[in-house]
Protein backbone atom coordinates (compact mmCIF):
# COMPACT_ATOMS: atom_id res chain seq x y z
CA UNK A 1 72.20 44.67 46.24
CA UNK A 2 75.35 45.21 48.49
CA UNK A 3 75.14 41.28 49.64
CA UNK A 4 77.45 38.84 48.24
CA UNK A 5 76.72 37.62 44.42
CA UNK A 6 77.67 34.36 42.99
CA UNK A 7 79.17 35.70 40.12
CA UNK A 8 81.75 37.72 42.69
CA UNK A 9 82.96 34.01 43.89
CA UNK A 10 86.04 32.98 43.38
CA UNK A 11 85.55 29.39 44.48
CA UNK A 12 82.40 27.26 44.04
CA UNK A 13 81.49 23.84 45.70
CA UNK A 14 78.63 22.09 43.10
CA UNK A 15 76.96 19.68 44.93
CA UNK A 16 73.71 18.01 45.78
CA UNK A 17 72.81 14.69 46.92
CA UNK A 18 71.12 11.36 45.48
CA UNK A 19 68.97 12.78 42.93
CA UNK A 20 70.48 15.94 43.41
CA UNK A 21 73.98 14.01 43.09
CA UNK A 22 72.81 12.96 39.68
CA UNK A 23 71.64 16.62 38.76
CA UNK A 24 74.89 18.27 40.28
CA UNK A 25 77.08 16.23 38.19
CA UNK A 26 74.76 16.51 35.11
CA UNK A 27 75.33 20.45 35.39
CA UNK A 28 78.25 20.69 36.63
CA UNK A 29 80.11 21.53 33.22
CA UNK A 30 77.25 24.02 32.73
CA UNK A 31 77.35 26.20 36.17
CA UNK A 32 81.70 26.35 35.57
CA UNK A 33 80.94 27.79 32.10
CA UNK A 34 78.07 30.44 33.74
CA UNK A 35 80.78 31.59 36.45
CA UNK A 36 83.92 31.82 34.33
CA UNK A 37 85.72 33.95 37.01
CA UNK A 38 85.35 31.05 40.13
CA UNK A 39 87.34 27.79 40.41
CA UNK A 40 84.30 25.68 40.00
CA UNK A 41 84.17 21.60 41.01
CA UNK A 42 81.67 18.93 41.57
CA UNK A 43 81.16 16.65 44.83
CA UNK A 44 77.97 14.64 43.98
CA UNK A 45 77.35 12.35 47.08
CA UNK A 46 75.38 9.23 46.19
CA UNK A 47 74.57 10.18 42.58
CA UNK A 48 76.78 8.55 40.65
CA UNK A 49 75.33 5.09 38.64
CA UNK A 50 75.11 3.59 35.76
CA UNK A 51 72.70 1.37 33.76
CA UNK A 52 71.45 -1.39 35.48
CA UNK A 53 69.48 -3.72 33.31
CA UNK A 54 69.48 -7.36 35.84
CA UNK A 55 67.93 -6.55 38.79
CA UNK A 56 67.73 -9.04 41.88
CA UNK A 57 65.67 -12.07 40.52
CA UNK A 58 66.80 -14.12 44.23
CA UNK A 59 63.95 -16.42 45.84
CA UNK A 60 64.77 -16.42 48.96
CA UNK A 61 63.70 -13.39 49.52
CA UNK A 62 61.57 -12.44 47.01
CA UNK A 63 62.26 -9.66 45.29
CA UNK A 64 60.19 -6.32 45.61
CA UNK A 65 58.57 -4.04 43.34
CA UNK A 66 60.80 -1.47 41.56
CA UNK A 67 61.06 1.21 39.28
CA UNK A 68 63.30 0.19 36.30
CA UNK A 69 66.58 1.95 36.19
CA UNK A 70 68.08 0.88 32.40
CA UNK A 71 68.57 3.04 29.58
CA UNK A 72 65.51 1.93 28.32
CA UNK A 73 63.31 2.82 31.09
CA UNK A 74 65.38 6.27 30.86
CA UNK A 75 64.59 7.26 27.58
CA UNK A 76 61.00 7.69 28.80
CA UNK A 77 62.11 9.53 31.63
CA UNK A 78 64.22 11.85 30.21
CA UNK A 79 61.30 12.42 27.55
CA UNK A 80 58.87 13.24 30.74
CA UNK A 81 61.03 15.56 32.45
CA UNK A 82 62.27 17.29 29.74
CA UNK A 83 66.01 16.58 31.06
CA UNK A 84 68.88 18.94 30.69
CA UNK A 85 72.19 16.62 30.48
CA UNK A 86 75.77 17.47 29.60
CA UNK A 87 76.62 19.29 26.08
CA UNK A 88 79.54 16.98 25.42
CA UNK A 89 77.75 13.83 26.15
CA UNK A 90 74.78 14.63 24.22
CA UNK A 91 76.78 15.76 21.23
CA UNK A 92 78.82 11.63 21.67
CA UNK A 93 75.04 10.58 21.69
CA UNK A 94 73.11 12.01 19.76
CA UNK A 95 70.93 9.70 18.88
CA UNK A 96 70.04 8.66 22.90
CA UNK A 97 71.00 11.66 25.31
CA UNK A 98 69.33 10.25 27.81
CA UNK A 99 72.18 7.74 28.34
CA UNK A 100 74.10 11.19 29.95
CA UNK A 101 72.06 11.31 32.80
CA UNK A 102 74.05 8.88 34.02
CA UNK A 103 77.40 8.92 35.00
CA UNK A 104 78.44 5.56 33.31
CA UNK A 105 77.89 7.70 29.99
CA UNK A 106 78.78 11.32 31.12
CA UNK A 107 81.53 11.38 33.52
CA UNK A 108 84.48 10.97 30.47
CA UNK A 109 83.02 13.86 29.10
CA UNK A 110 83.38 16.38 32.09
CA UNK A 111 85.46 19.21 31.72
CA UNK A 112 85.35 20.21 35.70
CA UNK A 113 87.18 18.42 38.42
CA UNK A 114 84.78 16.28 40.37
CA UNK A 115 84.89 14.57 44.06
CA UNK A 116 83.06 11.63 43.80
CA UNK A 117 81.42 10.32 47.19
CA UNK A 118 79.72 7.18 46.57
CA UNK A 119 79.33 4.35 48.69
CA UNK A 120 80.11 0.43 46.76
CA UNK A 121 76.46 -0.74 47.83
CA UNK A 122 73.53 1.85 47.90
CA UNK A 123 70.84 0.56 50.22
CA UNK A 124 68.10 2.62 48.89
CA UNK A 125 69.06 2.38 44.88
CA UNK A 126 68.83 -1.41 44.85
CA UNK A 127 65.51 -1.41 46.32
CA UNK A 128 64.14 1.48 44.65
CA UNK A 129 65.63 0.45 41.61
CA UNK A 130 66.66 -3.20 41.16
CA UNK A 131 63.99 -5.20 43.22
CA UNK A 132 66.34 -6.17 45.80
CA UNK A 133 64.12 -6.52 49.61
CA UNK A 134 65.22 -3.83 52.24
CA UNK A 135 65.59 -6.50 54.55
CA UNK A 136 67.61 -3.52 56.82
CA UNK A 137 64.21 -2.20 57.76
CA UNK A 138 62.48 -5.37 59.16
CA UNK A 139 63.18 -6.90 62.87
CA UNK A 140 65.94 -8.13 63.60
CA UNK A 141 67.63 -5.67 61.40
CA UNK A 142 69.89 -7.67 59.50
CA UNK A 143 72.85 -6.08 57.75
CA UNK A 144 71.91 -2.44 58.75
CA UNK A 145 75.20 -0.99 57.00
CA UNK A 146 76.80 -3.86 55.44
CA UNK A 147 76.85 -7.03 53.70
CA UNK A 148 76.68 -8.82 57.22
CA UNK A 149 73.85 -11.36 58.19
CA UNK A 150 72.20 -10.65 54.91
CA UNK A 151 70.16 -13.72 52.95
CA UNK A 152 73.13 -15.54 50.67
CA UNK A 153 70.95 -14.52 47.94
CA UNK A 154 71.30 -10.99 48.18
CA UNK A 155 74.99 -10.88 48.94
CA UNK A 156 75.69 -12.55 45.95
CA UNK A 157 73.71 -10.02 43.99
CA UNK A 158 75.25 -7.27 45.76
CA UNK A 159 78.34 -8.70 45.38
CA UNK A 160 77.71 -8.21 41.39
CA UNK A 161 76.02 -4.58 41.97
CA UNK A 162 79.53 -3.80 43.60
CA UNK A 163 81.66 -4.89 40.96
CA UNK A 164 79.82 -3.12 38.56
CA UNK A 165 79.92 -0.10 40.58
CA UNK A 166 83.64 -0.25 40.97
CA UNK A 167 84.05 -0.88 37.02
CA UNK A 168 82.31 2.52 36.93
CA UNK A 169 84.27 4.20 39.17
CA UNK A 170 88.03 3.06 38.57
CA UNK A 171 88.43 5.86 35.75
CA UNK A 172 87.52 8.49 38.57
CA UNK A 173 90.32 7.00 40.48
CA UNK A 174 92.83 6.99 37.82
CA UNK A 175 92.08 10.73 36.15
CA UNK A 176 94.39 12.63 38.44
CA UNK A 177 91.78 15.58 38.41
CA UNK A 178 89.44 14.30 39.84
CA UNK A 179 89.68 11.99 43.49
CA UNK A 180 87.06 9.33 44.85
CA UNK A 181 85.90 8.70 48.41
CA UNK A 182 84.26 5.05 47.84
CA UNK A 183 83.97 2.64 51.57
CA UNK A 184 82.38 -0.70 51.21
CA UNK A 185 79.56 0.33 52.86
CA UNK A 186 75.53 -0.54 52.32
CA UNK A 187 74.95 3.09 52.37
CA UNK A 188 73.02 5.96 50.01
CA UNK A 189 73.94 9.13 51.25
CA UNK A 190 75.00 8.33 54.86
CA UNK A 191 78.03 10.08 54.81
CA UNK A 192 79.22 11.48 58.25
CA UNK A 193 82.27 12.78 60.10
CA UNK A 194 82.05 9.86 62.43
CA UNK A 195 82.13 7.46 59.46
CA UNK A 196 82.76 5.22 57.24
CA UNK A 197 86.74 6.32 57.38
CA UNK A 198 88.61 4.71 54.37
CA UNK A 199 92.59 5.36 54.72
CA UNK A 200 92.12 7.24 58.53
CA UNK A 201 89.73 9.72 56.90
CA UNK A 202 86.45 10.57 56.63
CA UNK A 203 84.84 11.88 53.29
CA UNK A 204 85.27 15.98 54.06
CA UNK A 205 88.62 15.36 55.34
CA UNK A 206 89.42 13.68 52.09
CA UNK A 207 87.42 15.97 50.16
CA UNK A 208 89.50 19.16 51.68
CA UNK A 209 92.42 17.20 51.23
CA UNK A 210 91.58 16.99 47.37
CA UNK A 211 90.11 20.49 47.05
CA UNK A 212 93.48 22.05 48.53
CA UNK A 213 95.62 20.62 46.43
CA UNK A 214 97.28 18.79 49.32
CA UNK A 215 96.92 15.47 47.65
CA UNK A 216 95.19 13.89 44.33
CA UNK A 217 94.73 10.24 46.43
CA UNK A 218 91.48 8.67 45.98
CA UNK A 219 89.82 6.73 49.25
CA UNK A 220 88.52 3.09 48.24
CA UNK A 221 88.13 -0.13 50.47
């Protein structure tokens, strides 16, 4: 063919989004090592967790059934879908390299730089994955993008989700590789140009920032 090929490129953008923001980053040392001529880095938007083994247990409201999201529950999942995760984890855990589909386990064994894009709250993982009622969905709406109006309940489990979340993420924001675009937001993958802005910027405009070399700054509320 006379079209473009990937392995011509001299610059490559791996990304995907919520489970593909978990697969991008997973393969991400994998594709720079396939296309040794390209500058080769990661943005994985919403796909960025770790092992989450309390999930909401609030009465008020109840919580809501969810599909466990622990490196327990893992193991089986990684067994049914016949995972690929990173080489260099897998070789620190040998014994449970399922624990690398995560980024709580993988990310200090990346050898690409990586712009993370993850919001402090994820409205859809904590559901999905932790039990905690999308209230956001039901009339009147309460706390559509943010910890605002929600039941005390939840905000003081999310308040705990976030603070684990930004354990997770501090070593992203001090490897001066890599960058982090990270608003306190209740958000999965609702990045946009109009928002949320952290520092005057929105994520691609601190994502180009990063990618040009025109600063290493990570964006956090």
């Amino acid at each position: 063919s006379d079209g473009p090929r990937l392995t011509d490129a001299e610059l490559v953008v791996w990304s995907g989004n919520s489970a593909g923001g978990i697969g991008s980053l997973a393969s991400l040392d994998w594709v720079a090592g396939t296309l040794p001529q390209a500058r080769v880095v990661g943005a994985p938007i919403g796909g960025f967790y770790f092992s989450n083994d309390k999930p909401y247990t609030g009465k008020d409201p109840a919580p809501v059934p969810f599909i466990p999201w622990e490196y327990g529950s893992l193991e089986k999942y990684f067994k049914l879908w016949d995972a690929f995760v990173p080489r260099r984890c897998s070789a620190q855990y040998p014994k449970e390299p399922w624990r690398c589909i995560f980024a709580a386990s993988s990310y200090h064994t990346l050898a690409t730089p990586v712009f993370v894009m993850e919001a402090q709250t994820d409205k859809i993982v904590m559901p999905l994955h932790d039990g905690l009622p999308p209230v956001w969905k039901q009339a009147p709406y309460p706390c559509t993008s943010s910890a605002k109006d929600c039941p005390a309940e939840m905000v003081v489990y999310m308040r705990t989700w976030r603070d684990q979340m930004l354990n997770l993420t501090l070593p992203v924001a001090l490897n001066p590789r890599d960058a982090l675009f990270h608003p306190a937001c209740l958000i999965h993958t609702g990045f946009r140009t109009s928002g949320p802005i952290v520092k005057g910027k929105h994520y691609l405009e601190a994502f180009t920032e990063w990618l040009f070399n025109r600063t290493g700054e990570s964006y956090v509320d």
